[in-house]
Protein backbone atom coordinates (compact mmCIF):
# COMPACT_ATOMS: atom_id res chain seq x y z
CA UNK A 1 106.69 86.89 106.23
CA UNK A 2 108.78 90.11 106.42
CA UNK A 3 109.60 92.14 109.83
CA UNK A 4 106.47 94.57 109.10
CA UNK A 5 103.86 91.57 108.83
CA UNK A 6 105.34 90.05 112.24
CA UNK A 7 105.27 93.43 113.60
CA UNK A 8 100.86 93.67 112.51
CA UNK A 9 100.20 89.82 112.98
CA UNK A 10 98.21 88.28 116.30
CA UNK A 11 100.68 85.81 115.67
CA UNK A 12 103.58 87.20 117.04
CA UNK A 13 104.04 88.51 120.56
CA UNK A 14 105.69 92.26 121.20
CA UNK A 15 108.45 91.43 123.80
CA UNK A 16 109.85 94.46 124.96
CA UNK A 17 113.98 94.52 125.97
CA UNK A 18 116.52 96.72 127.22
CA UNK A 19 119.15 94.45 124.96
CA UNK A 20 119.67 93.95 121.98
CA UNK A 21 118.07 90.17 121.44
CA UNK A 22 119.12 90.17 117.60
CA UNK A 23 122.35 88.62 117.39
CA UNK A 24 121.45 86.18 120.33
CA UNK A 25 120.43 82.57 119.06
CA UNK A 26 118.43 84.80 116.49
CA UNK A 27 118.60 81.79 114.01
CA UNK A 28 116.54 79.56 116.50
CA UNK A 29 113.75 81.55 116.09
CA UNK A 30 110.50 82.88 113.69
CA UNK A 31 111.40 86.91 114.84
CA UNK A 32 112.53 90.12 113.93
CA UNK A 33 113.72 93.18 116.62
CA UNK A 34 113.30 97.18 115.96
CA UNK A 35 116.00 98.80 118.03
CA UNK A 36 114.46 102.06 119.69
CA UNK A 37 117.00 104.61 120.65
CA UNK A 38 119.77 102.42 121.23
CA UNK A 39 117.77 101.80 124.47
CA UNK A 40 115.62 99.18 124.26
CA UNK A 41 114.27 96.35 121.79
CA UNK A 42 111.08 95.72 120.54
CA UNK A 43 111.40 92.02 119.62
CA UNK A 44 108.22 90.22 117.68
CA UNK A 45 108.50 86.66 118.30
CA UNK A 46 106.53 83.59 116.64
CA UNK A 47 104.02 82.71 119.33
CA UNK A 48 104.03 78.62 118.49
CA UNK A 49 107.66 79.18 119.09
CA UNK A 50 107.71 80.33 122.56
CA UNK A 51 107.68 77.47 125.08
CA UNK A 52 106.86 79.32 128.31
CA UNK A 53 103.92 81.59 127.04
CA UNK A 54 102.85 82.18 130.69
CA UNK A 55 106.22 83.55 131.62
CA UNK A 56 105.75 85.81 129.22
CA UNK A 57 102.95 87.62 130.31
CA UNK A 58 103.65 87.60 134.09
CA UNK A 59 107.31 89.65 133.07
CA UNK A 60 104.98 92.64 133.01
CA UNK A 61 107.66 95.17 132.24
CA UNK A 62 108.34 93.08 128.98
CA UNK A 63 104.50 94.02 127.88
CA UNK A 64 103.36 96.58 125.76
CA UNK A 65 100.85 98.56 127.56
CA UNK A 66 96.81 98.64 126.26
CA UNK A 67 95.11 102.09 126.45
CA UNK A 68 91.40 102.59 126.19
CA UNK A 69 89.29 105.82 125.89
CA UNK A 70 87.36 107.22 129.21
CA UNK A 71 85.53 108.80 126.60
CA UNK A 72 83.87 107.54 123.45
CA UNK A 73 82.79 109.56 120.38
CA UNK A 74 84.01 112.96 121.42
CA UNK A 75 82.84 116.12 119.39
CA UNK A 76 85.43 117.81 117.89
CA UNK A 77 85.89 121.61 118.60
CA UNK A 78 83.14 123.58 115.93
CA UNK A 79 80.40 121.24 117.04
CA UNK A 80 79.95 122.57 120.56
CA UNK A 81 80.17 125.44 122.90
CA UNK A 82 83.28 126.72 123.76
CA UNK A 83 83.46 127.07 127.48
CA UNK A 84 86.62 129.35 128.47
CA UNK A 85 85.93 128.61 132.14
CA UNK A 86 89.27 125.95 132.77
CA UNK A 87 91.25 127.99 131.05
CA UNK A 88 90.24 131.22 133.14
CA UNK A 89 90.85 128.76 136.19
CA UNK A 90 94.40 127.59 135.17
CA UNK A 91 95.66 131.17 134.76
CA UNK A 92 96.18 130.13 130.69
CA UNK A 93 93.94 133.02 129.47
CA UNK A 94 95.79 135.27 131.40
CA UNK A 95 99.49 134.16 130.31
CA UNK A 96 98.73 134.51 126.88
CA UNK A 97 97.93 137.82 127.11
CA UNK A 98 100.65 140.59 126.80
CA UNK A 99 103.61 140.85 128.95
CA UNK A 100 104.03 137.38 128.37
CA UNK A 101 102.24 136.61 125.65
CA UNK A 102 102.64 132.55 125.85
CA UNK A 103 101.19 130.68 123.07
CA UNK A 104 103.54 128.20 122.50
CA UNK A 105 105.39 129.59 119.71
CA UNK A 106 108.43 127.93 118.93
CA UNK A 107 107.35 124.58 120.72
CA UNK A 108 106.35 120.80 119.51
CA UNK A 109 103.30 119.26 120.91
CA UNK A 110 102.99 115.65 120.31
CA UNK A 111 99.41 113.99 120.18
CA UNK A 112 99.31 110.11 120.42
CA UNK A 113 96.14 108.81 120.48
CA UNK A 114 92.99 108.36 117.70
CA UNK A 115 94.46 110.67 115.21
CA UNK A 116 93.16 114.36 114.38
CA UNK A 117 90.64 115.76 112.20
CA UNK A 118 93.49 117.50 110.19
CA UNK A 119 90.97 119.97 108.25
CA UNK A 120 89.70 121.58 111.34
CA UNK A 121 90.29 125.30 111.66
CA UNK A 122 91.46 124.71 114.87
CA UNK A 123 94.82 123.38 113.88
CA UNK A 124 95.17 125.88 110.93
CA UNK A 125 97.48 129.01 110.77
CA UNK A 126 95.32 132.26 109.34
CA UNK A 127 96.28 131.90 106.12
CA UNK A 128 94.47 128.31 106.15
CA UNK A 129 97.67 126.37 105.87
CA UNK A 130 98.50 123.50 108.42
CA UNK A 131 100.23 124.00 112.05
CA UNK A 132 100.95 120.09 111.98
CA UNK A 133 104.38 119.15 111.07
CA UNK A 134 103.46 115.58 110.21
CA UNK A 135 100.84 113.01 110.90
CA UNK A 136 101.58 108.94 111.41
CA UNK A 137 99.02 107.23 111.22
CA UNK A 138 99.79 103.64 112.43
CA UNK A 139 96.44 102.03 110.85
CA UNK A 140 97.26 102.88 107.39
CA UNK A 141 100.18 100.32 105.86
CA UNK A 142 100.17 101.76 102.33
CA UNK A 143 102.38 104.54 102.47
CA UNK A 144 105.68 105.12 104.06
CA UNK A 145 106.61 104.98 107.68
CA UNK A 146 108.43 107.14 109.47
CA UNK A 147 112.47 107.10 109.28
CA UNK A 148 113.32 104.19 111.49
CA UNK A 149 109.88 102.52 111.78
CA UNK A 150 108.11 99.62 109.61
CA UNK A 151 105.07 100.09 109.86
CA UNK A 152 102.53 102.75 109.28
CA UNK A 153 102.46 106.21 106.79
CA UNK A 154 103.76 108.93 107.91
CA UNK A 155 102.10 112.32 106.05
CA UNK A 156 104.29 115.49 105.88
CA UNK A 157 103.43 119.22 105.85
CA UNK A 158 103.81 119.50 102.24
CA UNK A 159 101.04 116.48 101.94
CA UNK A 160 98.43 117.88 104.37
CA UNK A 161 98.86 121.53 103.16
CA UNK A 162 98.33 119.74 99.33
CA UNK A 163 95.28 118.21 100.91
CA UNK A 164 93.55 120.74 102.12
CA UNK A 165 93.75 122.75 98.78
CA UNK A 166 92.61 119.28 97.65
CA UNK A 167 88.02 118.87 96.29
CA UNK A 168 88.54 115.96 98.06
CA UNK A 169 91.36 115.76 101.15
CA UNK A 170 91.17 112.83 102.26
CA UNK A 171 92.26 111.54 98.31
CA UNK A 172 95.55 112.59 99.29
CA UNK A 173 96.05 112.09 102.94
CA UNK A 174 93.09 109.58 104.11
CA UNK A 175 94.19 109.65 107.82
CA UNK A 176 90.90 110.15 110.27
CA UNK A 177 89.94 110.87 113.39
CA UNK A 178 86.56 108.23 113.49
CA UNK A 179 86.33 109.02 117.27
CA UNK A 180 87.07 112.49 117.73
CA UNK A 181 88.85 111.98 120.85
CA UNK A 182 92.23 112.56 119.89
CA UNK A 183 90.53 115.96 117.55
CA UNK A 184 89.40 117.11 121.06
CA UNK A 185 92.63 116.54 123.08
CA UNK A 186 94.68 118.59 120.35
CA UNK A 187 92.00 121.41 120.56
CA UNK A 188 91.91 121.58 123.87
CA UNK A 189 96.05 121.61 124.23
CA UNK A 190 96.84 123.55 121.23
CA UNK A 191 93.92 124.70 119.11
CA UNK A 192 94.03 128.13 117.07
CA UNK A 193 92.52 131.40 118.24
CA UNK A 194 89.37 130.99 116.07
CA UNK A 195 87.29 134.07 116.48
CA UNK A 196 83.48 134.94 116.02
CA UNK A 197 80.03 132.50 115.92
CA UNK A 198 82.86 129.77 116.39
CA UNK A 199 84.84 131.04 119.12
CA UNK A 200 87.49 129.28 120.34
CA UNK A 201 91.24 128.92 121.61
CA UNK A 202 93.71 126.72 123.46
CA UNK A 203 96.06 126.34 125.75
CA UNK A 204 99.07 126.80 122.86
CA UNK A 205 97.35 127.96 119.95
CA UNK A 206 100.76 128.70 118.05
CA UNK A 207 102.68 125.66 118.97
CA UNK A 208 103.53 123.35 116.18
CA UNK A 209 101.64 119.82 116.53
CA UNK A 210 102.81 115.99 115.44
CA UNK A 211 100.39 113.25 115.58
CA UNK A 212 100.34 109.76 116.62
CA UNK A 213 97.03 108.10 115.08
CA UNK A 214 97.90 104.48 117.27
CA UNK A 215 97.21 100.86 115.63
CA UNK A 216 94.71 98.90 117.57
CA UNK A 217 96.60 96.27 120.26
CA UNK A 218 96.63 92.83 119.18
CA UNK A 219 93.66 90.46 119.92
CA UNK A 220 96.02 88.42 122.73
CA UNK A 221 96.77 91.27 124.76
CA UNK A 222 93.06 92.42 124.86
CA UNK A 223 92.46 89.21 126.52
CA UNK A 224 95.09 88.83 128.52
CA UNK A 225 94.36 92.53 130.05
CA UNK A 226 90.43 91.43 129.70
């Protein structure tokens, strides 16, 4: 089983370090390590293999952490009123008009969450091409990953501007949003000016916009964190 199967299998626990466990007694031991930022470890260890399995989980800053939704099946921006009344509230409206004119231009917002409906106007430029710089979508293990990951496909501008020029986009870059929450939360921080029967703009709508699209947690944790 390579590094990239440990890293996807219920089989292995995600042990989180700030050392490098690698080179110690690594022969002893079904298990592979990703180094992230020379800061910590993320070490995937054979589960039969680990003889204290309730120390484990009571070393709580060794666990990965398990996010849920407080919302579930959130409509996307297009498929319902626009209401600029927290924007008004928050001063935003008012800072992105002129003298400061603040739309975000020349920043990087990152998304992690259920992924992004990536044809939506609302994270288009006007001449219909793509404000994300890349997409990686953790749930898809055909593709590449990102430089210095295993796991996952990472989609580039070049792929998502190709797909939307595309009959069918998601032929080319099949990453989706099926719950619409992560769609919203990009909208809502970053989505384009989109003008007429469709109104719509947000906080940053000229930033430039990476997405996360995370893998489920393993089965374990779910029960461990009910």
């Amino acid at each position: 089983m390579d590094c990239r199967e440990r890293i996807l299998s219920n089989d292995y626990y995600d042990i989180i370090t700030d050392f490098d466990v690698s080179p110690v007694r690594a022969g002893e031991f079904d298990q592979c390590s990703v180094a992230v930022e020379n800061l910590y470890s993320i070490v995937y260890f054979n589960r039969s293999q680990l003889a204290n399995q309730a120390a484990y989980f009571f070393e709580h800053r060794n666990l990965p952490k398990l996010y849920g939704l407080m919302q579930e099946n959130v409509r996307p921006p297009g498929e319902q009123p626009f209401d600029p009344t927290p924007l008004i509230a928050g001063g935003i409206l008012q800072m992105q008009e002129e003298p400061l004119k603040l739309v975000g231009r020349g920043c990087v917002i990152v998304f992690i969450d259920t992924g992004i409906d990536y044809r939506n106007p609302a994270f288009r430029k006007e001449d219909g091409t793509t404000r994300l710089l890349a997409i990686w979508d953790q749930t898809i293990q055909e593709g590449s990953p990102p430089e210095g990951f295993l796991y996952g496909t990472e989609y580039s501008r070049e792929e998502i501007n190709a797909a939307l020029q595309a009959a069918d986009p998601f032929e080319l870059v099949p990453s989706r949003d099926t719950n619409g929450h992560g769609t919203n939360l990009a909208a809502v921080a970053a989505g384009s000016l989109l003008q007429g029967e469709g109104s719509f703009v947000g906080a940053a709508p000229e930033a430039d916009i990476v997405v996360v699209k995370l893998k489920e947690c393993k089965q374990y944790l779910r029960s461990f964190y009910l």
